[in-house]
PDB file of N, CA and C in Angstrom:
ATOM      1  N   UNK A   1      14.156 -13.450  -4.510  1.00  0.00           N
ATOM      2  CA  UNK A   1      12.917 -13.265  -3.781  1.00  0.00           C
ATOM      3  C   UNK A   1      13.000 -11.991  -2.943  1.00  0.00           C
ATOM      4  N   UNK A   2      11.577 -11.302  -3.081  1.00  0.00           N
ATOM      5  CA  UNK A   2      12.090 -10.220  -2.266  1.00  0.00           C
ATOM      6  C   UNK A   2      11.223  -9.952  -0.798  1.00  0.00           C
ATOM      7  N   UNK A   3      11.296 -10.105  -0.052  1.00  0.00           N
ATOM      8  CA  UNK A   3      10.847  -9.963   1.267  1.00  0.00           C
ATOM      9  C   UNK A   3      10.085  -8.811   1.823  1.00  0.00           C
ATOM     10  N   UNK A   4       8.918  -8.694   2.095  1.00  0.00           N
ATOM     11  CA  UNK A   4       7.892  -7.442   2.284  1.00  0.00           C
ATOM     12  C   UNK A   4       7.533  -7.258   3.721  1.00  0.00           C
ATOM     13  N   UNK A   5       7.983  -6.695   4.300  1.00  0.00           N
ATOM     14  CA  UNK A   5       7.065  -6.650   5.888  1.00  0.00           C
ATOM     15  C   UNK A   5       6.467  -5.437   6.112  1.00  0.00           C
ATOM     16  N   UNK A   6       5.185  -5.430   6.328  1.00  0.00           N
ATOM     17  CA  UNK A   6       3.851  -4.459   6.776  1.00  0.00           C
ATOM     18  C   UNK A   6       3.771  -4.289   8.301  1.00  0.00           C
ATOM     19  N   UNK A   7       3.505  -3.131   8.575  1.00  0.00           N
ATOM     20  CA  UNK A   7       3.232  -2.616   9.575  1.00  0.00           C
ATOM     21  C   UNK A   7       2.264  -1.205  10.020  1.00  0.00           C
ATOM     22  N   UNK A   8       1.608  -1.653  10.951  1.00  0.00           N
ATOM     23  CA  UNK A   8       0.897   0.328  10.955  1.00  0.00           C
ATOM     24  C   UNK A   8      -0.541  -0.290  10.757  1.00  0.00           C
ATOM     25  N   UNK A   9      -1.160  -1.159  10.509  1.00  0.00           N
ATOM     26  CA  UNK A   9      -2.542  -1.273  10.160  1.00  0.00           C
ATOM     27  C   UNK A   9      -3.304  -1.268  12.043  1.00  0.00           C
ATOM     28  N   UNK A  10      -4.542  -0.982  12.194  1.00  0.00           N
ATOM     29  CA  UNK A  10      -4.935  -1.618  13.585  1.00  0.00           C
ATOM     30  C   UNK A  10      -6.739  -1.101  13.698  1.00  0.00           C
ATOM     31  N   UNK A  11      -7.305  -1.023  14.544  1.00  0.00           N
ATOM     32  CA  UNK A  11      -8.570  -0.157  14.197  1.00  0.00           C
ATOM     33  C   UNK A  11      -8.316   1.052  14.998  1.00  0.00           C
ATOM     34  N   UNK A  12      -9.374   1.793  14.315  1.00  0.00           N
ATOM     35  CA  UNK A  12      -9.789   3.632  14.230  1.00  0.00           C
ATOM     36  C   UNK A  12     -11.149   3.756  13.384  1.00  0.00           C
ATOM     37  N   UNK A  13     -11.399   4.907  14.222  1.00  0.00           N
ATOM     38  CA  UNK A  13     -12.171   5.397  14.188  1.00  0.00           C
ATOM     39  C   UNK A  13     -12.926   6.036  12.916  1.00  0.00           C
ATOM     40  N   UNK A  14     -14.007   6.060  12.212  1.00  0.00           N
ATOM     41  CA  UNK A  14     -14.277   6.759  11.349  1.00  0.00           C
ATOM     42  C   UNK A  14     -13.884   8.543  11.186  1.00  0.00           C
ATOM     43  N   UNK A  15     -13.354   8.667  10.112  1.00  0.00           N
ATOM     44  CA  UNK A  15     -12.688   9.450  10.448  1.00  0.00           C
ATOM     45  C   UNK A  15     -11.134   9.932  10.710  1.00  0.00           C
ATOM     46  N   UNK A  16     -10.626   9.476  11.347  1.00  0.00           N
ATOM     47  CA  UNK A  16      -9.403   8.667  11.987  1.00  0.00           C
ATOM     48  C   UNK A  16      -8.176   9.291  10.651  1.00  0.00           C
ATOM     49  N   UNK A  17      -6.917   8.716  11.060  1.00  0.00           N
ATOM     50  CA  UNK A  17      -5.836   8.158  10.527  1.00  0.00           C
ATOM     51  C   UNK A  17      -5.182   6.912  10.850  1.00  0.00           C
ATOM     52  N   UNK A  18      -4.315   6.645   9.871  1.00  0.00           N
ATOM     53  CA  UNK A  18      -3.844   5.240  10.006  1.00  0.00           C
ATOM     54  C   UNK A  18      -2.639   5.527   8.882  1.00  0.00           C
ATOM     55  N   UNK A  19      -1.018   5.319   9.293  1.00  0.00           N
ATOM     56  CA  UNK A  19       0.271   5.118   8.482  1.00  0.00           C
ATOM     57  C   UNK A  19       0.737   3.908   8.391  1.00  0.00           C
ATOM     58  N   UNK A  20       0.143   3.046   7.345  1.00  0.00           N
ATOM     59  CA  UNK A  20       0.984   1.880   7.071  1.00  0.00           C
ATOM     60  C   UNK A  20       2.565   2.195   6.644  1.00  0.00           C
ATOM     61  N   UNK A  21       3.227   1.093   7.041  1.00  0.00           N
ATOM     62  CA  UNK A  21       4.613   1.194   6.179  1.00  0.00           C
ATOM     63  C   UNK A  21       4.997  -0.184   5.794  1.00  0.00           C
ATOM     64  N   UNK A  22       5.704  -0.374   4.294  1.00  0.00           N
ATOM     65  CA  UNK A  22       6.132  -1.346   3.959  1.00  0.00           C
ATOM     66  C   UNK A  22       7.570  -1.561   3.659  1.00  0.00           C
ATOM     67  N   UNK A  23       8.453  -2.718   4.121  1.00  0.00           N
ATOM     68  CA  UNK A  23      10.012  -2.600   4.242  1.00  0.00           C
ATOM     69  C   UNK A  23      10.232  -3.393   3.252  1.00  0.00           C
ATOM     70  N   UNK A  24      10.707  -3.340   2.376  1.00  0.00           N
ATOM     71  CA  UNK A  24      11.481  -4.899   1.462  1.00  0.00           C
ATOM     72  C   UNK A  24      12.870  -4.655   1.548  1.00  0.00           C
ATOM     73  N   UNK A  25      13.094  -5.735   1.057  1.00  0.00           N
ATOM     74  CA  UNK A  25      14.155  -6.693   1.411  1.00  0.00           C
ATOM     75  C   UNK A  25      15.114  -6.011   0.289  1.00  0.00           C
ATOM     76  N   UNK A  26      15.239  -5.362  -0.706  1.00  0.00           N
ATOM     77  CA  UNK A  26      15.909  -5.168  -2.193  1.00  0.00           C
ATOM     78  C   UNK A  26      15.128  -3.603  -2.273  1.00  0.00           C
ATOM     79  N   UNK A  27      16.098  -3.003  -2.687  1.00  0.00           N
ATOM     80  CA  UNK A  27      15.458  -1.509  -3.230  1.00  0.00           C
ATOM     81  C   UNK A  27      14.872  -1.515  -4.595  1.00  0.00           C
ATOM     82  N   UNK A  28      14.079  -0.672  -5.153  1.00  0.00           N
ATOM     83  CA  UNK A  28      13.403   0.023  -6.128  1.00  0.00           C
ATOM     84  C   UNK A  28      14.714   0.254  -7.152  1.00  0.00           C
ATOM     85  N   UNK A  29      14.624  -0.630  -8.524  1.00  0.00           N
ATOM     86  CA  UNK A  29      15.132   0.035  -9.482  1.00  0.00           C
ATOM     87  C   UNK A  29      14.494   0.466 -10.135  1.00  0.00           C
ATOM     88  N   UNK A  30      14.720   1.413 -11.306  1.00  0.00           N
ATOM     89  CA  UNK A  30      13.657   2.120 -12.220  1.00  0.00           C
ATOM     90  C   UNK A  30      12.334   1.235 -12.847  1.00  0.00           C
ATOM     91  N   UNK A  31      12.827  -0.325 -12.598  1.00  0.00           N
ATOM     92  CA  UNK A  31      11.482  -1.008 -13.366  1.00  0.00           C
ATOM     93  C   UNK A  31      11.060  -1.571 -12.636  1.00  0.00           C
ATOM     94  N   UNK A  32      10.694  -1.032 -11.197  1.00  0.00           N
ATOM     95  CA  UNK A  32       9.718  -1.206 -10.405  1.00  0.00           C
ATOM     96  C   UNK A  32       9.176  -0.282  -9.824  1.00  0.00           C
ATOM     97  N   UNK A  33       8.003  -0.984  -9.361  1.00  0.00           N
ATOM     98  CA  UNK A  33       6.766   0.208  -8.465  1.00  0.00           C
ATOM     99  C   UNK A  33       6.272  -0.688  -7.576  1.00  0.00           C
ATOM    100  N   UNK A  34       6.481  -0.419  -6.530  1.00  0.00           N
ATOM    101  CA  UNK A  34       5.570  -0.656  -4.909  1.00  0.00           C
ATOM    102  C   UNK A  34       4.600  -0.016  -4.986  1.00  0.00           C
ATOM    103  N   UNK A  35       3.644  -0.665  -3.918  1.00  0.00           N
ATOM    104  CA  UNK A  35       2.347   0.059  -3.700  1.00  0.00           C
ATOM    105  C   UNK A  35       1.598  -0.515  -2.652  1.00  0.00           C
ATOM    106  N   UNK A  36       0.372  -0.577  -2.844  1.00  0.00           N
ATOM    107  CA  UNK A  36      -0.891  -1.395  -1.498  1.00  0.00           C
ATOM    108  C   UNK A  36      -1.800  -1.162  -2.696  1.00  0.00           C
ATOM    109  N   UNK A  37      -2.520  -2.689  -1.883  1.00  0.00           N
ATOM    110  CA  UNK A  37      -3.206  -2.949  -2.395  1.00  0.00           C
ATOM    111  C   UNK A  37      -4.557  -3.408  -1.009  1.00  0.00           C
ATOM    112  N   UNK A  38      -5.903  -3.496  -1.422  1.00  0.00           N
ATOM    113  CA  UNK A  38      -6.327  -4.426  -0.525  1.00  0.00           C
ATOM    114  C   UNK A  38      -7.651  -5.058  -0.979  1.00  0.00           C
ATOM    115  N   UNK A  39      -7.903  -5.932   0.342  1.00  0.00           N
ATOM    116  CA  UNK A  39      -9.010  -6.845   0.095  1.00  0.00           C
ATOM    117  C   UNK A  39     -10.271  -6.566   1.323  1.00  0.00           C
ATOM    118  N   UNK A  40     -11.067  -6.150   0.576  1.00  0.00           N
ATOM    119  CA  UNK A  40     -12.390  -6.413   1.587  1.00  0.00           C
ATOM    120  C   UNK A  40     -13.106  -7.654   1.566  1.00  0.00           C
ATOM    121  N   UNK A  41     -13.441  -8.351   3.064  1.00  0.00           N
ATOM    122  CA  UNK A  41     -14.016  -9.644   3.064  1.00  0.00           C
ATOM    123  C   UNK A  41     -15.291  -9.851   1.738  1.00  0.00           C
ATOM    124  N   UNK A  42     -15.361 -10.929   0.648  1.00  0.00           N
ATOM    125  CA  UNK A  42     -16.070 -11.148  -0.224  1.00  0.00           C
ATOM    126  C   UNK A  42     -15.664 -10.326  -1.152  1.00  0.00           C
ATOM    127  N   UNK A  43     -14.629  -9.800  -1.760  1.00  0.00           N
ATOM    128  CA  UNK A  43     -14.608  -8.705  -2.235  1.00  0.00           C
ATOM    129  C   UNK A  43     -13.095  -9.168  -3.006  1.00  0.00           C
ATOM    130  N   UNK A  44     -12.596  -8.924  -4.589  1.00  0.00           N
ATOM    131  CA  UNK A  44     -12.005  -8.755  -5.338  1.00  0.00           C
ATOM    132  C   UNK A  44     -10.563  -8.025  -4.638  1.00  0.00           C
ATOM    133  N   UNK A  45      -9.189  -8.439  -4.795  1.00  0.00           N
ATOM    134  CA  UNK A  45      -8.626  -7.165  -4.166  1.00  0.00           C
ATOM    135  C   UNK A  45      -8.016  -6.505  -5.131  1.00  0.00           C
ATOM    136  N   UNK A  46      -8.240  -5.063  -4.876  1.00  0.00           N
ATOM    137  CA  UNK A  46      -7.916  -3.846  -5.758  1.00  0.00           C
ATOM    138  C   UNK A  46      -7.145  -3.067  -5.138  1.00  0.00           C
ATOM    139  N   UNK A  47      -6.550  -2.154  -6.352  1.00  0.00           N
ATOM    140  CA  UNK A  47      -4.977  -1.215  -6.232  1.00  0.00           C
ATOM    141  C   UNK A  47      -5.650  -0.411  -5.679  1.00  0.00           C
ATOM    142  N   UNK A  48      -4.692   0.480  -4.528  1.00  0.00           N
ATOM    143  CA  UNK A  48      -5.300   1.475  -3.888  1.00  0.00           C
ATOM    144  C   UNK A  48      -4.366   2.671  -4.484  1.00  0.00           C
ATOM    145  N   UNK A  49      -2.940   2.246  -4.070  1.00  0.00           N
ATOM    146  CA  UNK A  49      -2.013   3.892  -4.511  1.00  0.00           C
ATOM    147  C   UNK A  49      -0.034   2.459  -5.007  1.00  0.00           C
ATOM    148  N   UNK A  50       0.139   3.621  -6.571  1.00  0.00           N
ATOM    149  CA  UNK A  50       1.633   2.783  -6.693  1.00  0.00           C
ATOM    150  C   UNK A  50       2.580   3.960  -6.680  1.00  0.00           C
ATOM    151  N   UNK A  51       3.722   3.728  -6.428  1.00  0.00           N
ATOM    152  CA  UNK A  51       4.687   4.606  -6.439  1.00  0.00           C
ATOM    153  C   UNK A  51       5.680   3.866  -7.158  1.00  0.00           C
ATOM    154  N   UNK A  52       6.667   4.513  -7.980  1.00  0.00           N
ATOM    155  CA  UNK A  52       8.213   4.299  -8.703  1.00  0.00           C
ATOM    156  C   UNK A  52       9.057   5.067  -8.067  1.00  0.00           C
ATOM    157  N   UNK A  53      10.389   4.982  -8.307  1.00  0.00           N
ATOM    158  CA  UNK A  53      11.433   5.432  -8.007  1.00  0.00           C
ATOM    159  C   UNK A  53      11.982   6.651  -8.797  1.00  0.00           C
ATOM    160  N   UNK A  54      10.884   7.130  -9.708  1.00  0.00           N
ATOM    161  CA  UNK A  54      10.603   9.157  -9.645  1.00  0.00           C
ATOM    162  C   UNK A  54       9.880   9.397  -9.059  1.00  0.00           C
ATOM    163  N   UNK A  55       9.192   8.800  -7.748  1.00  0.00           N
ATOM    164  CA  UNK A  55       7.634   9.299  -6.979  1.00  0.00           C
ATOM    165  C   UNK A  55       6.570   9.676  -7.805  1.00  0.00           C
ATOM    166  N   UNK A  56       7.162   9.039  -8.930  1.00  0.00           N
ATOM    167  CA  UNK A  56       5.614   9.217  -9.523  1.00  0.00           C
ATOM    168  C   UNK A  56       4.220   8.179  -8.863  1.00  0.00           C
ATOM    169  N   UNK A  57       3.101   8.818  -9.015  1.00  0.00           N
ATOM    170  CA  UNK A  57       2.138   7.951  -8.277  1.00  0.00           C
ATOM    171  C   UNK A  57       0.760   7.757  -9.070  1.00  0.00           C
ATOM    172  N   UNK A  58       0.371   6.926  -8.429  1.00  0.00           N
ATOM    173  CA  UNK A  58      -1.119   6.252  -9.407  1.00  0.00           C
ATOM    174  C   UNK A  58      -2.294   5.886  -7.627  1.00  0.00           C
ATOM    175  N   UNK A  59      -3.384   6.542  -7.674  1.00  0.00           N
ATOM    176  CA  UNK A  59      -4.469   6.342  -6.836  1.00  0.00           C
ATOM    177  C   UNK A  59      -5.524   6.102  -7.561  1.00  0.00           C
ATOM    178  N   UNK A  60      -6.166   5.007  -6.543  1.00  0.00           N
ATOM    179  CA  UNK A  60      -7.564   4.847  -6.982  1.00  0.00           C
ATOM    180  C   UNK A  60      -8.464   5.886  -6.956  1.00  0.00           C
ATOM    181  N   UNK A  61      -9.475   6.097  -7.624  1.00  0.00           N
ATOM    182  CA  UNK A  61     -10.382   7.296  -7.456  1.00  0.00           C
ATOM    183  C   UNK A  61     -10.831   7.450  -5.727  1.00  0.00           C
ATOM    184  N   UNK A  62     -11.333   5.844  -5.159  1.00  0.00           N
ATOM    185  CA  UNK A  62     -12.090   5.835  -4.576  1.00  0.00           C
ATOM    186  C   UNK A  62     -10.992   6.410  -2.954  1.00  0.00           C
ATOM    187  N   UNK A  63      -9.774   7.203  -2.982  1.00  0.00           N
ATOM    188  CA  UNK A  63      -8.740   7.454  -2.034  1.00  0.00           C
ATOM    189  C   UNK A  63      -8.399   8.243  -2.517  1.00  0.00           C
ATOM    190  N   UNK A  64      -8.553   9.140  -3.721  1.00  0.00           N
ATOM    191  CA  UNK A  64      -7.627  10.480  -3.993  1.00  0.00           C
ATOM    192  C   UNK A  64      -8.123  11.597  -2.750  1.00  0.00           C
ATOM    193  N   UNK A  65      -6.997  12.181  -2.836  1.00  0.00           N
ATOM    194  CA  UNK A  65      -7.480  12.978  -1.856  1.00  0.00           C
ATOM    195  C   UNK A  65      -7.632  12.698  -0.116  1.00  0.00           C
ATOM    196  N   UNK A  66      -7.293  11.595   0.223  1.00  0.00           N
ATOM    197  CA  UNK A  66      -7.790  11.009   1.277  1.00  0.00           C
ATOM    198  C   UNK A  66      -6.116  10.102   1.765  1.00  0.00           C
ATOM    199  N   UNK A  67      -5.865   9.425   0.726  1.00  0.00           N
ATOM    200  CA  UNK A  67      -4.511   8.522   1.143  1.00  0.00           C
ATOM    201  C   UNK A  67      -3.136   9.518   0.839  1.00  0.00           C
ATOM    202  N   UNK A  68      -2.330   9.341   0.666  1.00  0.00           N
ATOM    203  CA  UNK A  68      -1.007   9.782   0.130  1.00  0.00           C
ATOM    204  C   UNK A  68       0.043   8.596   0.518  1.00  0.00           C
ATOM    205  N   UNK A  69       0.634   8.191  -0.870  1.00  0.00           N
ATOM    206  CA  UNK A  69       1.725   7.071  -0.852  1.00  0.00           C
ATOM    207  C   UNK A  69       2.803   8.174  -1.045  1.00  0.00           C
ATOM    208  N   UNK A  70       3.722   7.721  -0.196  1.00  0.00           N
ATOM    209  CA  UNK A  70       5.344   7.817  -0.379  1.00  0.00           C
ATOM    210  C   UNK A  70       6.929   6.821  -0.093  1.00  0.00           C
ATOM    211  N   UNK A  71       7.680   7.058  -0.597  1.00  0.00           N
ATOM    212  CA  UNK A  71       8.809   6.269  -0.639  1.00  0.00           C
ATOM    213  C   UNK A  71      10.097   7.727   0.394  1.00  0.00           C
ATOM    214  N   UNK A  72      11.486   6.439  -0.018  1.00  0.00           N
ATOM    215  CA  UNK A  72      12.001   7.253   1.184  1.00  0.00           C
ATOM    216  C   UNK A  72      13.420   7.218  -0.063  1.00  0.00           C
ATOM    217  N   UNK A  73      14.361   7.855   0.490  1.00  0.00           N
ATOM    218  CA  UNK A  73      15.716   8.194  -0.517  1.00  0.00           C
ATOM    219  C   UNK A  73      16.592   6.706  -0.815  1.00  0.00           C
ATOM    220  N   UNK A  74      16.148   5.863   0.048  1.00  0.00           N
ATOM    221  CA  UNK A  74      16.717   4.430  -0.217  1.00  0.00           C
ATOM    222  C   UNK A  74      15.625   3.242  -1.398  1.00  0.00           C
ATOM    223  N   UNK A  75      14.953   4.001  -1.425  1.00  0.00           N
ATOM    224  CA  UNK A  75      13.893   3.069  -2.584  1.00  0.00           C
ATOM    225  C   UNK A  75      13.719   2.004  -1.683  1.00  0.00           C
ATOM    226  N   UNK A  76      13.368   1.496  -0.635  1.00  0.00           N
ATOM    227  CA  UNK A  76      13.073   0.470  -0.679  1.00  0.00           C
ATOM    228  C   UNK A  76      11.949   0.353   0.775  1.00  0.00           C
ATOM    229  N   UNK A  77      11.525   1.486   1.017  1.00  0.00           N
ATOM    230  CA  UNK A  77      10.256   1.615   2.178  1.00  0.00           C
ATOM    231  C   UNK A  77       9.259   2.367   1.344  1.00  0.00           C
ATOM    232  N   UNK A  78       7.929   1.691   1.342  1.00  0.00           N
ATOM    233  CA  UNK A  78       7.167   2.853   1.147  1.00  0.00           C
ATOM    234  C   UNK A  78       6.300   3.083   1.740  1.00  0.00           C
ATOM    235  N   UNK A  79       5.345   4.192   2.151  1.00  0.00           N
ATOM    236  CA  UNK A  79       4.534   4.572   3.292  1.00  0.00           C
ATOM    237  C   UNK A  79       3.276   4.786   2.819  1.00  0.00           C
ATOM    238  N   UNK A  80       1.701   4.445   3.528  1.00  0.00           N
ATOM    239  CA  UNK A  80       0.729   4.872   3.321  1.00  0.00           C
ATOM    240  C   UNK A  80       0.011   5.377   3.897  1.00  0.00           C
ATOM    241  N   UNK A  81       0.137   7.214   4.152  1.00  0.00           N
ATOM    242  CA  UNK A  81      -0.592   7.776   4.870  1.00  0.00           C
ATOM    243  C   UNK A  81      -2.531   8.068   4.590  1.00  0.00           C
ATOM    244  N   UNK A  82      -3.143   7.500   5.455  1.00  0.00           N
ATOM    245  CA  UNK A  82      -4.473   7.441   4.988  1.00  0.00           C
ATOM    246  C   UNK A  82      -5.420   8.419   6.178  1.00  0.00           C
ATOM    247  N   UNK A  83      -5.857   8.992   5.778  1.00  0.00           N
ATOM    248  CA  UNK A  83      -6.579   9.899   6.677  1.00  0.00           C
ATOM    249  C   UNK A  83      -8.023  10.291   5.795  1.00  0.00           C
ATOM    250  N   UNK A  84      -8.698  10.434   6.845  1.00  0.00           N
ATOM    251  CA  UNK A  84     -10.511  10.657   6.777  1.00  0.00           C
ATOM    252  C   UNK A  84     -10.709   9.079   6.560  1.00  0.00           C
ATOM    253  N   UNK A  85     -10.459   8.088   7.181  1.00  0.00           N
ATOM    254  CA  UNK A  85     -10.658   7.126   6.805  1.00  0.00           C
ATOM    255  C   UNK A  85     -12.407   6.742   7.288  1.00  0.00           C
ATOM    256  N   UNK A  86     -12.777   5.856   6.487  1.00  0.00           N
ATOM    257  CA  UNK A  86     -14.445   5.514   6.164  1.00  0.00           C
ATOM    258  C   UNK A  86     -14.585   3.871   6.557  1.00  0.00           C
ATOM    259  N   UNK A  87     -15.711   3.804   6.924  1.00  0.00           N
ATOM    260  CA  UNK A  87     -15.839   2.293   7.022  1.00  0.00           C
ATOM    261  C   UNK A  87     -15.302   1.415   6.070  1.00  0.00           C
ATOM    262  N   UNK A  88     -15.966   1.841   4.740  1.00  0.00           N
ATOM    263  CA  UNK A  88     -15.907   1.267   3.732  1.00  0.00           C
ATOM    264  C   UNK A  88     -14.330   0.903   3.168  1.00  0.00           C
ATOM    265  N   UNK A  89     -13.471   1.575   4.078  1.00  0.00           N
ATOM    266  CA  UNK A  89     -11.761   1.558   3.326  1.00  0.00           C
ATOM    267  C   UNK A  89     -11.007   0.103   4.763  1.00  0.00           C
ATOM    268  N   UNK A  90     -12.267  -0.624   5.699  1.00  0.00           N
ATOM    269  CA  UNK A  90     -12.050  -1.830   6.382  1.00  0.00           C
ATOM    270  C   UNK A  90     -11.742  -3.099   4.860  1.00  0.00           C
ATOM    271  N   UNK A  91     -10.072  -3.337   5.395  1.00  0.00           N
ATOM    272  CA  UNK A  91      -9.853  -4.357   4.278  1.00  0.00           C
ATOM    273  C   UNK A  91      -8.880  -4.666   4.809  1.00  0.00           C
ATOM    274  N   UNK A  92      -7.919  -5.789   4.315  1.00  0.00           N
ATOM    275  CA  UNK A  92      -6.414  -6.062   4.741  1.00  0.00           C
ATOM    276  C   UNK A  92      -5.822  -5.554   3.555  1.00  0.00           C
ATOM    277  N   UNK A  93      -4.734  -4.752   3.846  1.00  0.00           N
ATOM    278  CA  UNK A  93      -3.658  -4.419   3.046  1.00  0.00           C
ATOM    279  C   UNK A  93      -2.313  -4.645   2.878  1.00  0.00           C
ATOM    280  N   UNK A  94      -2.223  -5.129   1.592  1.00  0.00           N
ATOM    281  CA  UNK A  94      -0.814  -5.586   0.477  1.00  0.00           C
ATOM    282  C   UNK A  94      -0.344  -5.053   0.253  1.00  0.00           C
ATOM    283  N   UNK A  95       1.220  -5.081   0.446  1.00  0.00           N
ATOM    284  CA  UNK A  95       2.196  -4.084  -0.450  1.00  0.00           C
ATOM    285  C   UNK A  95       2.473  -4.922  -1.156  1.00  0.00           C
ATOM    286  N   UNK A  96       2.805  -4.489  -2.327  1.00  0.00           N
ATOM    287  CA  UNK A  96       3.468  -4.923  -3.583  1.00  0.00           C
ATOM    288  C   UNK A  96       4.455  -4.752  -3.896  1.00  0.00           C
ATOM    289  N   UNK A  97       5.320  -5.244  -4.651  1.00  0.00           N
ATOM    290  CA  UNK A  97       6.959  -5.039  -4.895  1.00  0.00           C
ATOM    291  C   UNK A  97       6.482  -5.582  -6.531  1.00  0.00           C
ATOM    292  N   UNK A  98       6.484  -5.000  -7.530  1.00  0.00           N
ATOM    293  CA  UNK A  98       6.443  -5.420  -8.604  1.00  0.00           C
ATOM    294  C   UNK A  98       7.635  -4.833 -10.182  1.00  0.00           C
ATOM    295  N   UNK A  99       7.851  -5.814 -11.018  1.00  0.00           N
ATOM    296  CA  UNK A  99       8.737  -5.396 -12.216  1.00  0.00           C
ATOM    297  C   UNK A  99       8.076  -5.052 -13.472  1.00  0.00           C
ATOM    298  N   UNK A 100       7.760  -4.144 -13.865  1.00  0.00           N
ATOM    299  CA  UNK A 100       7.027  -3.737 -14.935  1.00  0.00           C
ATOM    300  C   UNK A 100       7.718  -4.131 -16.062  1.00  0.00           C
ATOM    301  N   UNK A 101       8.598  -4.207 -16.105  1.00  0.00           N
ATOM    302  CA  UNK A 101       9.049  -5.018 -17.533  1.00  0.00           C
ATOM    303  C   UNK A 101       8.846  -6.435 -17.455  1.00  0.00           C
ATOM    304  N   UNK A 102       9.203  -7.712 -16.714  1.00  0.00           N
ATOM    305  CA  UNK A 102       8.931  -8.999 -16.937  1.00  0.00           C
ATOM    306  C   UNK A 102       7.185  -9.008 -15.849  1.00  0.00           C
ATOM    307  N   UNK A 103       6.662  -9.858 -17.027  1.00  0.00           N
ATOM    308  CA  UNK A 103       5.547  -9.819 -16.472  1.00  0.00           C
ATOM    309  C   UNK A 103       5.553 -11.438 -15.081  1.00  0.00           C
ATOM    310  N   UNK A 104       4.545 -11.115 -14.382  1.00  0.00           N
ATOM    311  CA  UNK A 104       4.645 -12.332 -13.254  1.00  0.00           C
ATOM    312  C   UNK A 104       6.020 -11.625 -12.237  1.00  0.00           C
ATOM    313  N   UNK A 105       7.007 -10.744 -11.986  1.00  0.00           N
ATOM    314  CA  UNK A 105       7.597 -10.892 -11.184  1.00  0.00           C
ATOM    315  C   UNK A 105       7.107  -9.906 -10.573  1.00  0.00           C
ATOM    316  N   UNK A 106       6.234  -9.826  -8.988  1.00  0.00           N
ATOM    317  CA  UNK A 106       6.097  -9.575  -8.271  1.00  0.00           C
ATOM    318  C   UNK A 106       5.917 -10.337  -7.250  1.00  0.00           C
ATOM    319  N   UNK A 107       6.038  -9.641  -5.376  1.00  0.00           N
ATOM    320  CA  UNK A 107       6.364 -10.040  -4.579  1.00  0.00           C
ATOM    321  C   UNK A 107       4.812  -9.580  -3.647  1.00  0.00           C
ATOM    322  N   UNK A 108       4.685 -10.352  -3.133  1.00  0.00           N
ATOM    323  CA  UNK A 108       3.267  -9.668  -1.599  1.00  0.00           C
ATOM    324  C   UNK A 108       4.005  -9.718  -0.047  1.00  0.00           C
ATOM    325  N   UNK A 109       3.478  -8.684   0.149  1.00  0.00           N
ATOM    326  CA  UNK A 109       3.301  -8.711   1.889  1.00  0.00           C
ATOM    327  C   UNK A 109       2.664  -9.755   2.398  1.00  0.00           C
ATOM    328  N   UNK A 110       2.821 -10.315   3.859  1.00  0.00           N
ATOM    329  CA  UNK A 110       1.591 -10.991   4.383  1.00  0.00           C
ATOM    330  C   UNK A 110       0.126 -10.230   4.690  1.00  0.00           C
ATOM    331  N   UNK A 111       0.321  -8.850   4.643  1.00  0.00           N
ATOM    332  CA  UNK A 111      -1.142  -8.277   4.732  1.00  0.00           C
ATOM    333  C   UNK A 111      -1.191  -7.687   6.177  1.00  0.00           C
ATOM    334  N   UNK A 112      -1.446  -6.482   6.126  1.00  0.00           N
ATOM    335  CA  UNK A 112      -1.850  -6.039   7.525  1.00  0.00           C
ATOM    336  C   UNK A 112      -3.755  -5.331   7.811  1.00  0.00           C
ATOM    337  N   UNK A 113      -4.486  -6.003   8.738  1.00  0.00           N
ATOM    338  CA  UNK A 113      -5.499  -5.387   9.146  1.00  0.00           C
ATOM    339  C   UNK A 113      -6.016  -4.172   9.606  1.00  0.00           C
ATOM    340  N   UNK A 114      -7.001  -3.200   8.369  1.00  0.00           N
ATOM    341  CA  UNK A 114      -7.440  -1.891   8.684  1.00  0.00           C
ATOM    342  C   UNK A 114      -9.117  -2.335   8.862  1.00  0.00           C
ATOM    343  N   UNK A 115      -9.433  -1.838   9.967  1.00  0.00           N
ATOM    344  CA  UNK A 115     -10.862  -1.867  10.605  1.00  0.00           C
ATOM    345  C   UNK A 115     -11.206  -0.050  11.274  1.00  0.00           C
ATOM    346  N   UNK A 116     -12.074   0.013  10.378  1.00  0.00           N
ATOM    347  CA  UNK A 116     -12.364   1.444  10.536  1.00  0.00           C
ATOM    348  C   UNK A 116     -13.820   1.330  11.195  1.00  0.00           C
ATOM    349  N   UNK A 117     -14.334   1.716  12.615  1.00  0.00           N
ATOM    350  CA  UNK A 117     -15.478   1.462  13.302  1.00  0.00           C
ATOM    351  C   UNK A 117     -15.474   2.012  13.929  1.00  0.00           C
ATOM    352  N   UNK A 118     -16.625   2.388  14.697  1.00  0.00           N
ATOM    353  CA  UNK A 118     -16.645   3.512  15.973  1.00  0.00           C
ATOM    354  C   UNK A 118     -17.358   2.401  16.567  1.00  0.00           C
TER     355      UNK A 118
END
């Protein structure tokens, strides 16, 4: 089991920034990718940004340009810097710890709260 703790979410301002970070418990081997994810109230939750352990990365359209995911030399933190943030990006956010080769093994955060409001 691998253990996820979130931190960095809170409210700001339209506009604004906000650096989530996510810690697990087990580092990044090559057949995994961390990421965030989130959920807006009534709302489906969807991938925002994934990272692997070549920093390769995957963003949603609706954050290119706007977020930037990164990891650290230990594989096992990864960071979500989000800036110009918009109302519309108010959701709770998931990190993920997932194995791309066996399907079903992934891990969740408990979720941290982004409220973007003036």
């Amino acid at each position: 089991q691998v253990q996820l703790v979130e931190s960095g979410g809170g409210l700001v301002q339209p506009g604004g920034s906000l650096r989530l970070s996510c810690a697990a418990s087990r580092s990044m081997f090559n057949h995994h990718v961390m990421g965030w994810y989130r959920q807006a109230p009534g709302k489906e939750r969807e991938l925002v940004a994934i990272i692997d352990r070549g920093s390769n990365t995957r963003y949603a359209d609706f954050v290119k340009g706007r977020f930037t995911i990164s990891t650290e030399n230990a594989w096992n933190t990864v960071y979500l810097q989000m800036n110009s943030l918009k109302p519309e990006d108010t959701a709770v956010y998931y990190c993920n710890y997932r194995n791309v080769i066996v399907a079903g093994d992934e891990h969740w955060g408990q979720g941290t709260q982004v409220t973007v409001s003036s």
